[in-house]
PDB file of N, CA and C in Angstrom:
ATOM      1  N   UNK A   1     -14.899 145.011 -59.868  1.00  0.00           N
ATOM      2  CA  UNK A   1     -13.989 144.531 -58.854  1.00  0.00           C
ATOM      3  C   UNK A   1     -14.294 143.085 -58.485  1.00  0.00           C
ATOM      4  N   UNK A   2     -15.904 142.840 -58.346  1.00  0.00           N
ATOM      5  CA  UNK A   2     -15.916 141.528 -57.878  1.00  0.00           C
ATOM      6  C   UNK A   2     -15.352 140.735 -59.042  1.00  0.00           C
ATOM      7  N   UNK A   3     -15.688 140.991 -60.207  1.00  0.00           N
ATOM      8  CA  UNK A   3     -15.864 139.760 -61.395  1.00  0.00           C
ATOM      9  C   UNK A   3     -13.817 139.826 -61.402  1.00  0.00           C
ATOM     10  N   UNK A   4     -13.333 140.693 -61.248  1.00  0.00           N
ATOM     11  CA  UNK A   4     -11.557 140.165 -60.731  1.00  0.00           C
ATOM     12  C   UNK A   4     -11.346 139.565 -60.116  1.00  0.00           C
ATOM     13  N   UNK A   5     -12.045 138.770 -58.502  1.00  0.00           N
ATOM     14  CA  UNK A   5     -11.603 138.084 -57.696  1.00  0.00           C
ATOM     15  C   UNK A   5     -12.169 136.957 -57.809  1.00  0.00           C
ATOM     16  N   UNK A   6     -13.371 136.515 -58.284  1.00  0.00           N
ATOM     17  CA  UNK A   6     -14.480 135.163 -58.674  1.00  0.00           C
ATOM     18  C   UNK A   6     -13.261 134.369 -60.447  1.00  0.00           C
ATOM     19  N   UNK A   7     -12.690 135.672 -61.170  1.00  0.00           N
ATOM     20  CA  UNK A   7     -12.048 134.877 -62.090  1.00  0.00           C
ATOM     21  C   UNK A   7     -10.719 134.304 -61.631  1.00  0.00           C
ATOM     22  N   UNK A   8      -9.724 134.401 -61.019  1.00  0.00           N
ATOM     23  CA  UNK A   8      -8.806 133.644 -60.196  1.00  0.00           C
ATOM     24  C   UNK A   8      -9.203 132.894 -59.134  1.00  0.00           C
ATOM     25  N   UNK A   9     -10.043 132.653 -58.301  1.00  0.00           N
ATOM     26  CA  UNK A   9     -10.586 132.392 -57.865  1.00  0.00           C
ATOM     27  C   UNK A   9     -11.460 130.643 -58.153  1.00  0.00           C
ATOM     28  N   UNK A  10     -11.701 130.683 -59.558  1.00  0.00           N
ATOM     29  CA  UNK A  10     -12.269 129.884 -60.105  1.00  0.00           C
ATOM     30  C   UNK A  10     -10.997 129.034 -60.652  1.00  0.00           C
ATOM     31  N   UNK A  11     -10.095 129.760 -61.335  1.00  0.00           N
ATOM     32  CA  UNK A  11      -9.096 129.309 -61.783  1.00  0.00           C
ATOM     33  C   UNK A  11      -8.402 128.362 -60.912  1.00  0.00           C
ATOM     34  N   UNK A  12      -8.624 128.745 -59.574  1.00  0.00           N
ATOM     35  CA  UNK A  12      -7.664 128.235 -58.399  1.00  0.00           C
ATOM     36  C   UNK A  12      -8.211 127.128 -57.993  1.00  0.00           C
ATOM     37  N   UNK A  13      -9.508 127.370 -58.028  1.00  0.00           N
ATOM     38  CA  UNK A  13     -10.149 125.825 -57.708  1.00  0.00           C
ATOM     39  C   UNK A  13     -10.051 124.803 -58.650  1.00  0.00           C
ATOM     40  N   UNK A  14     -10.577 125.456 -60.250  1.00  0.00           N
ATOM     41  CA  UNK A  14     -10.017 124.234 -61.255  1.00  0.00           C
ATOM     42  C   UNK A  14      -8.713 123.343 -61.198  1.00  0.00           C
ATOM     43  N   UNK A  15      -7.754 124.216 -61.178  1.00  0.00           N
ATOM     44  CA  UNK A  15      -6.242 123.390 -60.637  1.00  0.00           C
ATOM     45  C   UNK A  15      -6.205 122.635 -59.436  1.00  0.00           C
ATOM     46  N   UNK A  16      -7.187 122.952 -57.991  1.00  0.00           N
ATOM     47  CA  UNK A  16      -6.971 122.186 -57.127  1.00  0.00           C
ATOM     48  C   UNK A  16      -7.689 121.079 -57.426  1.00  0.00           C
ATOM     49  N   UNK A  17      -8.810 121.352 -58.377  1.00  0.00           N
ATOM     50  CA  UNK A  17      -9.736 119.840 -58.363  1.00  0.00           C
ATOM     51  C   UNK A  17      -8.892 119.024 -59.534  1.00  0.00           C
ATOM     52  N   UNK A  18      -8.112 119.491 -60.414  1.00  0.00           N
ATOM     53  CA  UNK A  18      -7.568 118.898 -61.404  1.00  0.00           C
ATOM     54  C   UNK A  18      -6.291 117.884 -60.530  1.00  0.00           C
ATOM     55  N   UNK A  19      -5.453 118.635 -59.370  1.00  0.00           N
ATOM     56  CA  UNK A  19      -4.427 117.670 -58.778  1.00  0.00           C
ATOM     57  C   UNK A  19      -4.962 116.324 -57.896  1.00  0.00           C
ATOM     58  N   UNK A  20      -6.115 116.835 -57.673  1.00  0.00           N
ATOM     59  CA  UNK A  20      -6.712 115.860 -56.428  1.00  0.00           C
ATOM     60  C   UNK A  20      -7.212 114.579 -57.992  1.00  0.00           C
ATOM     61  N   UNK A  21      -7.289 114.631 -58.714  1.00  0.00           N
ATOM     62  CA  UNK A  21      -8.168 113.633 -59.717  1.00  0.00           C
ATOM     63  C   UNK A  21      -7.057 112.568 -59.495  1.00  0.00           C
ATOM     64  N   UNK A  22      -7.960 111.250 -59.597  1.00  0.00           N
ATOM     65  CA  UNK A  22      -6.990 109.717 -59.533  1.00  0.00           C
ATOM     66  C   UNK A  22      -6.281 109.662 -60.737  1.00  0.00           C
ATOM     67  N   UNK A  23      -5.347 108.664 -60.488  1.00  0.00           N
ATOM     68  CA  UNK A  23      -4.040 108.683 -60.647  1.00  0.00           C
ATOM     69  C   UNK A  23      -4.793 107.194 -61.828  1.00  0.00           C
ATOM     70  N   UNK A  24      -4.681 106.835 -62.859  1.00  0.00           N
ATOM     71  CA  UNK A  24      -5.199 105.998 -63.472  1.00  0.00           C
ATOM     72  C   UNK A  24      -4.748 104.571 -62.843  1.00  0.00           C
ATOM     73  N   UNK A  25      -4.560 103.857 -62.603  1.00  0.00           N
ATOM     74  CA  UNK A  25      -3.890 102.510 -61.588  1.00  0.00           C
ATOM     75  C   UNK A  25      -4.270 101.771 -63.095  1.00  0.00           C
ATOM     76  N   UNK A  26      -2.790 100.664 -63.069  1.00  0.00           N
ATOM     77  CA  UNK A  26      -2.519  99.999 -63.888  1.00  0.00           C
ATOM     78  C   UNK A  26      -3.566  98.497 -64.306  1.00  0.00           C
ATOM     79  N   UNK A  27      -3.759  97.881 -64.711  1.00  0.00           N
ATOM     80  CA  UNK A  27      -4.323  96.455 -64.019  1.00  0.00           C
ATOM     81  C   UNK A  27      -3.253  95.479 -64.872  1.00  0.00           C
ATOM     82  N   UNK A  28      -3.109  94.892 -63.996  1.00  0.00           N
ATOM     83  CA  UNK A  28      -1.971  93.830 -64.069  1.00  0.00           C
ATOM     84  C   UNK A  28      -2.328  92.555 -63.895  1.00  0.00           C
ATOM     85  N   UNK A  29      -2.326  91.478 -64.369  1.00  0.00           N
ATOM     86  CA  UNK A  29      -2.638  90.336 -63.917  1.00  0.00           C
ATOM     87  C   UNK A  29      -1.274  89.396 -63.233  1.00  0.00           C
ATOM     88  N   UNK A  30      -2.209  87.994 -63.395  1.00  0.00           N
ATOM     89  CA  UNK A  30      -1.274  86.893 -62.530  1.00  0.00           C
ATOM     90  C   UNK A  30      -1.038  85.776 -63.785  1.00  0.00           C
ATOM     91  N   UNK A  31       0.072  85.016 -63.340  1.00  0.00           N
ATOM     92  CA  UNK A  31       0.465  83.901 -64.436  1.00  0.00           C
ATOM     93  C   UNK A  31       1.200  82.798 -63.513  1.00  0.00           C
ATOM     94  N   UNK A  32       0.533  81.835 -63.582  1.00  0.00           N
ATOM     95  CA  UNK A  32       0.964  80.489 -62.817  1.00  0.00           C
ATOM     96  C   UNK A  32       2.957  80.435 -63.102  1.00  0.00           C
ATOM     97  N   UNK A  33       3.276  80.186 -61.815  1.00  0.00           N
ATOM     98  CA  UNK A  33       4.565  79.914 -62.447  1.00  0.00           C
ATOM     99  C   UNK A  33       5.018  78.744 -61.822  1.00  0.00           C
ATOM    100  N   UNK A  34       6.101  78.318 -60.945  1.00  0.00           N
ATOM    101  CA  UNK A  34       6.721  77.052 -60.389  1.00  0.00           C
ATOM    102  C   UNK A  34       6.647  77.185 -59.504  1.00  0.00           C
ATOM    103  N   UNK A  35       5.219  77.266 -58.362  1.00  0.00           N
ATOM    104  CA  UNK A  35       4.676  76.867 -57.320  1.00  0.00           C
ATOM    105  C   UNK A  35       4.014  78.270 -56.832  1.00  0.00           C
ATOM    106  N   UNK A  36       4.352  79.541 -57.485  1.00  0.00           N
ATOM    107  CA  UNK A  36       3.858  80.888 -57.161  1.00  0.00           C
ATOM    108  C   UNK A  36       3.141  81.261 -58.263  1.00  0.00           C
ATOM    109  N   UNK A  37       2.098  82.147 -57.670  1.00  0.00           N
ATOM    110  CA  UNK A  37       1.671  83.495 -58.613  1.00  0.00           C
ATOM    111  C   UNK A  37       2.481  84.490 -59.161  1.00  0.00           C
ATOM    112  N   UNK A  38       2.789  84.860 -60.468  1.00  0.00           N
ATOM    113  CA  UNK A  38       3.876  85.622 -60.464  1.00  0.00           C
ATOM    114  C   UNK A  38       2.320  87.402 -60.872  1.00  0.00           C
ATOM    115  N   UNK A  39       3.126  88.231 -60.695  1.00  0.00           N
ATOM    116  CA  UNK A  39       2.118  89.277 -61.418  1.00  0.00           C
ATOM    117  C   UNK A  39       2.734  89.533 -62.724  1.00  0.00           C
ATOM    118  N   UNK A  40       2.101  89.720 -63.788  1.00  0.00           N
ATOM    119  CA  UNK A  40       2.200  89.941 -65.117  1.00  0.00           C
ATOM    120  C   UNK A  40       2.105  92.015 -65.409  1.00  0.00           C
ATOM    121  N   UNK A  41       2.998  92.724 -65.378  1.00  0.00           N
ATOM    122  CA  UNK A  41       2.924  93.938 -66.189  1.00  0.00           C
ATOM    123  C   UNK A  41       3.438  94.247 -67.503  1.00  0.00           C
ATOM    124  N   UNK A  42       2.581  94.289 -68.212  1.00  0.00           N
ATOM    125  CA  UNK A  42       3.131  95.085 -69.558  1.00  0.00           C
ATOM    126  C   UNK A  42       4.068  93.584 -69.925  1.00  0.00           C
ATOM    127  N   UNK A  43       5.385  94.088 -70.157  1.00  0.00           N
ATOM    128  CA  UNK A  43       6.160  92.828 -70.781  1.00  0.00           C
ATOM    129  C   UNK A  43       7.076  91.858 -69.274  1.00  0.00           C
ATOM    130  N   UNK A  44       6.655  92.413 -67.846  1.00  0.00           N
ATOM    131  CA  UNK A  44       7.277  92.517 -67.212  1.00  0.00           C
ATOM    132  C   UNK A  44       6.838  90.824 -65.928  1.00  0.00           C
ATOM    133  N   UNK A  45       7.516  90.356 -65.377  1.00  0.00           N
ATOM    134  CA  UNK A  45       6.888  89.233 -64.856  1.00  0.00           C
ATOM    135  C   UNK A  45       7.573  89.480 -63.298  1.00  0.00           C
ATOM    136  N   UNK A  46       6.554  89.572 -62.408  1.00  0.00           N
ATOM    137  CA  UNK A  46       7.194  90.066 -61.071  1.00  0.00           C
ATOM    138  C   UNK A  46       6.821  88.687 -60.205  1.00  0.00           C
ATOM    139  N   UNK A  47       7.795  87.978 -59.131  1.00  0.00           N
ATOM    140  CA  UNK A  47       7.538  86.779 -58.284  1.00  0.00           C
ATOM    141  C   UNK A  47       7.870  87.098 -57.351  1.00  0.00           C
ATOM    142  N   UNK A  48       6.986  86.654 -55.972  1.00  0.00           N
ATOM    143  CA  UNK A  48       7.019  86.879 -54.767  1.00  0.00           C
ATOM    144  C   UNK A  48       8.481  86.680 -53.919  1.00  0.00           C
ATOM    145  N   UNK A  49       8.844  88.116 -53.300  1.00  0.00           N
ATOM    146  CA  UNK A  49       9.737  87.374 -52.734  1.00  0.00           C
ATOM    147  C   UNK A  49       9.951  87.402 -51.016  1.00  0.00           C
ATOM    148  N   UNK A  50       9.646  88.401 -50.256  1.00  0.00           N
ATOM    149  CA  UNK A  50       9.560  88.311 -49.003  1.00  0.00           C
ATOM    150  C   UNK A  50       8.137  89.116 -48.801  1.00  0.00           C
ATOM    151  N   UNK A  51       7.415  88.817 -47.329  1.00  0.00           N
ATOM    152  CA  UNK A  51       6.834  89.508 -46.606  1.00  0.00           C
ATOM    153  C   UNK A  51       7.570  90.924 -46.247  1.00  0.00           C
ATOM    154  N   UNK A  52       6.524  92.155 -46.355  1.00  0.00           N
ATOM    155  CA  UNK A  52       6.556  93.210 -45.544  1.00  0.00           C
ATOM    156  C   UNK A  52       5.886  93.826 -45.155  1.00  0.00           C
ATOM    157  N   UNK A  53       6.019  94.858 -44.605  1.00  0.00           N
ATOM    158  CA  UNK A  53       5.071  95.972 -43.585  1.00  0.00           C
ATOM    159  C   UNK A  53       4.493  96.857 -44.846  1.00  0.00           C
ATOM    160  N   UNK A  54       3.111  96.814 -44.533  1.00  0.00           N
ATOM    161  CA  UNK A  54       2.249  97.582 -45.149  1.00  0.00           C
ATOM    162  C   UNK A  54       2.690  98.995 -45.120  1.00  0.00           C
ATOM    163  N   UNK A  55       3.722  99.347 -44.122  1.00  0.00           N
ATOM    164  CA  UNK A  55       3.999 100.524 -43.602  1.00  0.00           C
ATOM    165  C   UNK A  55       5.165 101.178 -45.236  1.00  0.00           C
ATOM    166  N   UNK A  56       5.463 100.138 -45.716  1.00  0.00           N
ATOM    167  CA  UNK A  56       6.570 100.519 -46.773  1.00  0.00           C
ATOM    168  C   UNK A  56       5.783 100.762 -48.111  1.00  0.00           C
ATOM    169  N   UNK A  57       4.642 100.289 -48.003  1.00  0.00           N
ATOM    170  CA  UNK A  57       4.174 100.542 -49.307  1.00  0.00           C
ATOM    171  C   UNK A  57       4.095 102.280 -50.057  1.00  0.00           C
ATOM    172  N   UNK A  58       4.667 102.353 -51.154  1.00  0.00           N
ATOM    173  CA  UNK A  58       4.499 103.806 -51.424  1.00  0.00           C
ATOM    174  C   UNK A  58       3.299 104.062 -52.350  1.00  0.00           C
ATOM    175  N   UNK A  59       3.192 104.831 -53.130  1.00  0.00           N
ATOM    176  CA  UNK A  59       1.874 105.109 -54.183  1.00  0.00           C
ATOM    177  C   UNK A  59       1.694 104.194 -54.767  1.00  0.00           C
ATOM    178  N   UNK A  60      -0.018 103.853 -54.948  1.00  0.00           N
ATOM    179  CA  UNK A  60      -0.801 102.656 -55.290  1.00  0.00           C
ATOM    180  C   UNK A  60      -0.289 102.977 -56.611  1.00  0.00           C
ATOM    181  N   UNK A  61       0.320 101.936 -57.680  1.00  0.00           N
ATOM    182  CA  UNK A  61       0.266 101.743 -59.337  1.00  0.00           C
ATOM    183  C   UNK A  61      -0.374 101.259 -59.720  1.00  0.00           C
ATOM    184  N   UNK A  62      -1.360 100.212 -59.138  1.00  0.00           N
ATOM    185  CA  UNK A  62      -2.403  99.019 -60.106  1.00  0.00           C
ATOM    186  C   UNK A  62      -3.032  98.620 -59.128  1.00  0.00           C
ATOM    187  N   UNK A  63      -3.709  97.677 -59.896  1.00  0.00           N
ATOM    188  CA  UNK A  63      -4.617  96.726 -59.093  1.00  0.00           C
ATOM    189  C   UNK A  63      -4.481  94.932 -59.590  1.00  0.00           C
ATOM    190  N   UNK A  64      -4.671  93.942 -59.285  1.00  0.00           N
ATOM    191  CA  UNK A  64      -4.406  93.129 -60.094  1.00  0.00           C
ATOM    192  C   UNK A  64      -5.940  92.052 -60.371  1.00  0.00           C
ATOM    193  N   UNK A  65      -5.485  91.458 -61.612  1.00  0.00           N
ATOM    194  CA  UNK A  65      -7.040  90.989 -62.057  1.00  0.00           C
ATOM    195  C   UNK A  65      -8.314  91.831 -62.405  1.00  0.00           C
ATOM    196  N   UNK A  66      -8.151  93.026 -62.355  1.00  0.00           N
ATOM    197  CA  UNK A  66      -9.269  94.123 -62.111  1.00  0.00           C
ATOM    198  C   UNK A  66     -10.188  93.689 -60.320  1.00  0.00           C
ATOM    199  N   UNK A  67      -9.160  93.045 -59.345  1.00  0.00           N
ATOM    200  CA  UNK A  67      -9.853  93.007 -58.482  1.00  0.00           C
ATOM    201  C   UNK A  67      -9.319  94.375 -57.583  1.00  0.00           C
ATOM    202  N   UNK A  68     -10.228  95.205 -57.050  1.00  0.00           N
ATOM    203  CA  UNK A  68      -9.829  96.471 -56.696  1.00  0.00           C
ATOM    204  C   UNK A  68      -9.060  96.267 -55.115  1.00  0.00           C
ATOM    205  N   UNK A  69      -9.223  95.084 -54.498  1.00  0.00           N
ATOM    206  CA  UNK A  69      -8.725  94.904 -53.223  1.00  0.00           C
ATOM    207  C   UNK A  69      -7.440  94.684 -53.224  1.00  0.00           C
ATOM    208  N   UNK A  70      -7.209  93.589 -54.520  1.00  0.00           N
ATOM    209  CA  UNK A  70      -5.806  93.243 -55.251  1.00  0.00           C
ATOM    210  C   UNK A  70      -4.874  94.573 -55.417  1.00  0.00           C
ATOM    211  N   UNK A  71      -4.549  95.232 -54.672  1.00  0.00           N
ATOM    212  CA  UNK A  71      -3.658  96.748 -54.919  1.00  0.00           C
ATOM    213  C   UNK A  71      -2.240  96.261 -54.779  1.00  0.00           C
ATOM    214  N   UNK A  72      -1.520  97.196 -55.575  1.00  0.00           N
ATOM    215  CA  UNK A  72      -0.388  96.988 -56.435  1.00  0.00           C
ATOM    216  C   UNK A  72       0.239  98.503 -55.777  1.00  0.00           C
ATOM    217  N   UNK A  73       1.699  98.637 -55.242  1.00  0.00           N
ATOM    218  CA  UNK A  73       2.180  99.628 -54.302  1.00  0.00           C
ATOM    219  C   UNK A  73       3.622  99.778 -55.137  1.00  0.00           C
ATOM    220  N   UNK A  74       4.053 100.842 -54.892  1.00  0.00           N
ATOM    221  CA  UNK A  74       5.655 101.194 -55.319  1.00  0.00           C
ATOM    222  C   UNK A  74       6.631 100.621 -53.946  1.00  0.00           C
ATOM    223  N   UNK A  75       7.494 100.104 -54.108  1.00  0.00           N
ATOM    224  CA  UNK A  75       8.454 100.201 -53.107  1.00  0.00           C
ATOM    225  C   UNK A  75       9.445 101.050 -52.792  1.00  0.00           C
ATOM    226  N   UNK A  76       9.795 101.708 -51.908  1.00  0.00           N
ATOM    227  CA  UNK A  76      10.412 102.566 -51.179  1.00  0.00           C
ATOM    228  C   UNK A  76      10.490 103.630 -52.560  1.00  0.00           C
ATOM    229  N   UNK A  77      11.932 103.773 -52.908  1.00  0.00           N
ATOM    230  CA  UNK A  77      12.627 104.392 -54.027  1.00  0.00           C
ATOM    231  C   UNK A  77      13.351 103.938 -55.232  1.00  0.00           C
ATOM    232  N   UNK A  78      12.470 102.553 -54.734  1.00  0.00           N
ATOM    233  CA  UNK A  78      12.817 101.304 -56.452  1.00  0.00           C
ATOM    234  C   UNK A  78      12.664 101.678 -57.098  1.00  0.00           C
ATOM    235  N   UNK A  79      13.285 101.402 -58.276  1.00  0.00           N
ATOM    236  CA  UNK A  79      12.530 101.705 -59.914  1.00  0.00           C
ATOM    237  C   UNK A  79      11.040 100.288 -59.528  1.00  0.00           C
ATOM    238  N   UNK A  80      10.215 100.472 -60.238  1.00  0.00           N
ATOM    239  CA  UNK A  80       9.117 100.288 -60.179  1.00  0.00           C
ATOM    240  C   UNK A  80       9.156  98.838 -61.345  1.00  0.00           C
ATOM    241  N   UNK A  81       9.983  99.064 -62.280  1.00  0.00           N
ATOM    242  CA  UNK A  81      10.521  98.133 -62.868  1.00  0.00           C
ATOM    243  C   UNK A  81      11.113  96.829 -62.664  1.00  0.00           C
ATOM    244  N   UNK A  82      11.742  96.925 -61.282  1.00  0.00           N
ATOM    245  CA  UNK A  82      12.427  95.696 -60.837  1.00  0.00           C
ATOM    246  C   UNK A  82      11.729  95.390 -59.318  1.00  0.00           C
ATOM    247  N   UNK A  83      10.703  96.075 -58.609  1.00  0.00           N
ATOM    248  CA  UNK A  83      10.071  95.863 -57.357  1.00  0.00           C
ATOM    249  C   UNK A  83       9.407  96.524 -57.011  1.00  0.00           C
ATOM    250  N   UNK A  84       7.813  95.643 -56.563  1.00  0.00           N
ATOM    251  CA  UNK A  84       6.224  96.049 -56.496  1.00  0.00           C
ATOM    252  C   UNK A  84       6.067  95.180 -55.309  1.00  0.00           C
ATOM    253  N   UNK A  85       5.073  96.102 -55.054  1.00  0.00           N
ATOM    254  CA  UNK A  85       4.392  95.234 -53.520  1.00  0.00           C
ATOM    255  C   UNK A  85       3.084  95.406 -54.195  1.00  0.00           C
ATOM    256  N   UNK A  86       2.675  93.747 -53.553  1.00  0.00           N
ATOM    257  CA  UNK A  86       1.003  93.581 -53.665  1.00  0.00           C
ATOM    258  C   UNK A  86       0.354  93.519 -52.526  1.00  0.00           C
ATOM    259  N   UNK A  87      -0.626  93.929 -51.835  1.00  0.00           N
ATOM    260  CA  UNK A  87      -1.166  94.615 -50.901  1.00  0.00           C
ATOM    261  C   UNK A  87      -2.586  94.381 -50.797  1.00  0.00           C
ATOM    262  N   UNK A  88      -3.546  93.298 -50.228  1.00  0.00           N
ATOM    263  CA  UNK A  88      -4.668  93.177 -50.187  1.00  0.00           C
ATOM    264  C   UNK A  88      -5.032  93.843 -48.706  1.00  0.00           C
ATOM    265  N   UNK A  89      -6.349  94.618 -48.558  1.00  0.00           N
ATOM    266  CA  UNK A  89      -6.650  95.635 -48.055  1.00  0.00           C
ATOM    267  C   UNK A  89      -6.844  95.034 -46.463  1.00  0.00           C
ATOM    268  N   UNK A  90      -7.184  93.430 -46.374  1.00  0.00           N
ATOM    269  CA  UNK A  90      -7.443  92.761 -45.150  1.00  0.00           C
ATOM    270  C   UNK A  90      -6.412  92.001 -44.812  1.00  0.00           C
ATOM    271  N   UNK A  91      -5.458  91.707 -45.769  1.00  0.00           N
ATOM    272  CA  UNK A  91      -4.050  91.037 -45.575  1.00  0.00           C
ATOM    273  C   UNK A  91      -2.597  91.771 -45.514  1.00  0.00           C
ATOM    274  N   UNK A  92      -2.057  90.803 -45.458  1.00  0.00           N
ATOM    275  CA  UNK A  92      -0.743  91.404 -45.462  1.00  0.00           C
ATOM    276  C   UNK A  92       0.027  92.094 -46.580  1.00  0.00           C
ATOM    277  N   UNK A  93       1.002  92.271 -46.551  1.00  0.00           N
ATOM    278  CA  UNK A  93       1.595  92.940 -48.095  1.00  0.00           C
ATOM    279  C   UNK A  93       3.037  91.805 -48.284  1.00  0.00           C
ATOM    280  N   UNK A  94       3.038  91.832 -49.277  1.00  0.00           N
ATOM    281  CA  UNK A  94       4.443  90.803 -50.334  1.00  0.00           C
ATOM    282  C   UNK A  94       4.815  91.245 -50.966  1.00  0.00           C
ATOM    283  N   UNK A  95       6.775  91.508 -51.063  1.00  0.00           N
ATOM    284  CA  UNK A  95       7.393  92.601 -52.192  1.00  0.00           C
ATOM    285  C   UNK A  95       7.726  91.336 -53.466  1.00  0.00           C
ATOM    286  N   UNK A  96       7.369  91.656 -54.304  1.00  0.00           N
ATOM    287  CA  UNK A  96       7.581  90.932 -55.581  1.00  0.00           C
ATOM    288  C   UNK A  96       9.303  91.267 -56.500  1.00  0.00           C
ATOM    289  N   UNK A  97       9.563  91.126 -56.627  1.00  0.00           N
ATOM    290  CA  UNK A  97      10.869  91.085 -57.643  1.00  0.00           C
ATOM    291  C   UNK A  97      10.544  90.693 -58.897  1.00  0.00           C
ATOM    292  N   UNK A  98      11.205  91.359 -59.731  1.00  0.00           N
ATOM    293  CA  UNK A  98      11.033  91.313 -61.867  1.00  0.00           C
ATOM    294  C   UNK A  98      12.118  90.357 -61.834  1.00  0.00           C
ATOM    295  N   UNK A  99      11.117  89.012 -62.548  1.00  0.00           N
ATOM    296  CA  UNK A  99      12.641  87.804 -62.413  1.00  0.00           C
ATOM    297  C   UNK A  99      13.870  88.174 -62.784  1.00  0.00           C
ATOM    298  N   UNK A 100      14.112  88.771 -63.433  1.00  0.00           N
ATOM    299  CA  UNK A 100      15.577  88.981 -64.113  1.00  0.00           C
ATOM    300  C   UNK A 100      16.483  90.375 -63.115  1.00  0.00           C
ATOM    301  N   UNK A 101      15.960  90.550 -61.590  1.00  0.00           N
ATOM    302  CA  UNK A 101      16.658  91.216 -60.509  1.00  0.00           C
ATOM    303  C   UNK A 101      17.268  90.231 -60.003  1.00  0.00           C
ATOM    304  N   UNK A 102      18.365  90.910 -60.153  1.00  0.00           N
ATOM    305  CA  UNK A 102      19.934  89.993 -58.966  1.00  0.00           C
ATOM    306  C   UNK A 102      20.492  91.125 -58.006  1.00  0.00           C
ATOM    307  N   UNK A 103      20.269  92.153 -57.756  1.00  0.00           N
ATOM    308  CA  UNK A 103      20.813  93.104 -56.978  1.00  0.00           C
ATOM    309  C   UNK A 103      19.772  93.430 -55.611  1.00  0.00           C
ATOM    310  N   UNK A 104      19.595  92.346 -54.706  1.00  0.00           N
ATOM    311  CA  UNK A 104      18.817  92.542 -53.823  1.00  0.00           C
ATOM    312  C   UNK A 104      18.966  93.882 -52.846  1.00  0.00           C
ATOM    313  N   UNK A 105      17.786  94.196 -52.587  1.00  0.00           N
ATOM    314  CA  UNK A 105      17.661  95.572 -51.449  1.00  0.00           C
ATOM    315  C   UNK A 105      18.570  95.230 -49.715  1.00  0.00           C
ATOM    316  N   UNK A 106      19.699  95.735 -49.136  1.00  0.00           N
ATOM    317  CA  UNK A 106      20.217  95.278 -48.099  1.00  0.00           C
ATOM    318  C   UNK A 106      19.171  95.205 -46.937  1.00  0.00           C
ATOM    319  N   UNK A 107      19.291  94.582 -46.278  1.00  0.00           N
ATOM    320  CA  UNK A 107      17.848  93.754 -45.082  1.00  0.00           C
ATOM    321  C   UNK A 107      16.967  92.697 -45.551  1.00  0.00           C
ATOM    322  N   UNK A 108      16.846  92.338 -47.027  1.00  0.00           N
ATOM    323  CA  UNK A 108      15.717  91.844 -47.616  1.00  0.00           C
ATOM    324  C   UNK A 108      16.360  90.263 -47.246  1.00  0.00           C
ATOM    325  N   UNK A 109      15.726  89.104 -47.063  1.00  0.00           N
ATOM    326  CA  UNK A 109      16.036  87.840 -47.296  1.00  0.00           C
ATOM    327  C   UNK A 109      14.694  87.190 -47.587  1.00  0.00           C
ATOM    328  N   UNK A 110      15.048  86.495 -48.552  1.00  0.00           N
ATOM    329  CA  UNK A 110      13.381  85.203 -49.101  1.00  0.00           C
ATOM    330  C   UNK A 110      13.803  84.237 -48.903  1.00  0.00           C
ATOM    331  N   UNK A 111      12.653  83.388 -48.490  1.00  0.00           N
ATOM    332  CA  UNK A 111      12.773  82.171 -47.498  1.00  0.00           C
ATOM    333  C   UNK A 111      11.958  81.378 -48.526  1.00  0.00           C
ATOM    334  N   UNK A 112      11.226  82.001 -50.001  1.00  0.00           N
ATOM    335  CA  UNK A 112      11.036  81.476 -50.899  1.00  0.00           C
ATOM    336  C   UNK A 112      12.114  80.503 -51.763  1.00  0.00           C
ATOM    337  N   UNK A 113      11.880  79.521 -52.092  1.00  0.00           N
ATOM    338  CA  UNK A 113      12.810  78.615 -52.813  1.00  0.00           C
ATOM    339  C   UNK A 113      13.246  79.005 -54.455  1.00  0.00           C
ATOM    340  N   UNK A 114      12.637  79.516 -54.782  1.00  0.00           N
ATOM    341  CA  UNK A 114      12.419  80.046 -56.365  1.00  0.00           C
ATOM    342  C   UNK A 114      13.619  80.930 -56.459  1.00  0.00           C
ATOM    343  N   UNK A 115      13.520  81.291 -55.133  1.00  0.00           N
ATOM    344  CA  UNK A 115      14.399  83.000 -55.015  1.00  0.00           C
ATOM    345  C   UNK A 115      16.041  82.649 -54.618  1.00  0.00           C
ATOM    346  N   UNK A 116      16.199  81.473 -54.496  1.00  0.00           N
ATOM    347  CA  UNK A 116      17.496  80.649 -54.359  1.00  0.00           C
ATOM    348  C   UNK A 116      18.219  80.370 -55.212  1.00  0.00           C
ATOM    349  N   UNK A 117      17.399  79.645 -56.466  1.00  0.00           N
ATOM    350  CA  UNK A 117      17.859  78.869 -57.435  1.00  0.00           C
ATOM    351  C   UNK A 117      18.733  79.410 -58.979  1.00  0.00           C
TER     352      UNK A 117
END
């Protein structure tokens, strides 16, 4: 009887310790661009475009530079593809845009010049 309840039992914990395991986070770097840092993913080039509330950041995706403070956030219900927030742990947070986005989020305005032109 016991060795029936210790084998599910065990089972149940393996799966809970298996969901709790980290999530691999991307590392992404930076690439000088025309007066900004842009972040570099994969084939993807993201540039700063407004300040926001740390409060919007959704699940951590990366980190950038391999600096672990440098954290890299999903935005709201973006594709992840066209808008990332970067998020340093003592600073503020900045939503980035994939240069080739023209369909801005309604409320958003950049006071960045890049983001004009």
């Amino acid at each position: 009887m016991r060795k029936m309840i210790v084998l599910p039992l065990m089972v149940t914990m393996l799966f809970v310790l298996c969901a709790c395991a980290e999530q691999e986070l991307a590392n992404m770097t930076t690439s000088e661009g025309q007066g900004y840092a842009a972040i570099v993913w994969d084939d993807r080039a993201y540039i700063p475009y407004c300040a926001i509330s740390k409060r919007e950041c959704g699940e951590q995706i990366g980190i950038v530079d391999g600096d672990k403070e440098g954290r890299v956030y999903q935005y709201k219900n973006y594709s992840t593809e066209q808008w990332i927030i970067n998020a340093y742990t003592m600073d503020g947070a900045i939503l980035y845009r994939e240069v080739n986005v023209t369909e801005i989020p309604e409320g958003l305005e950049s006071e960045y010049d890049w983001n004009h032109e």
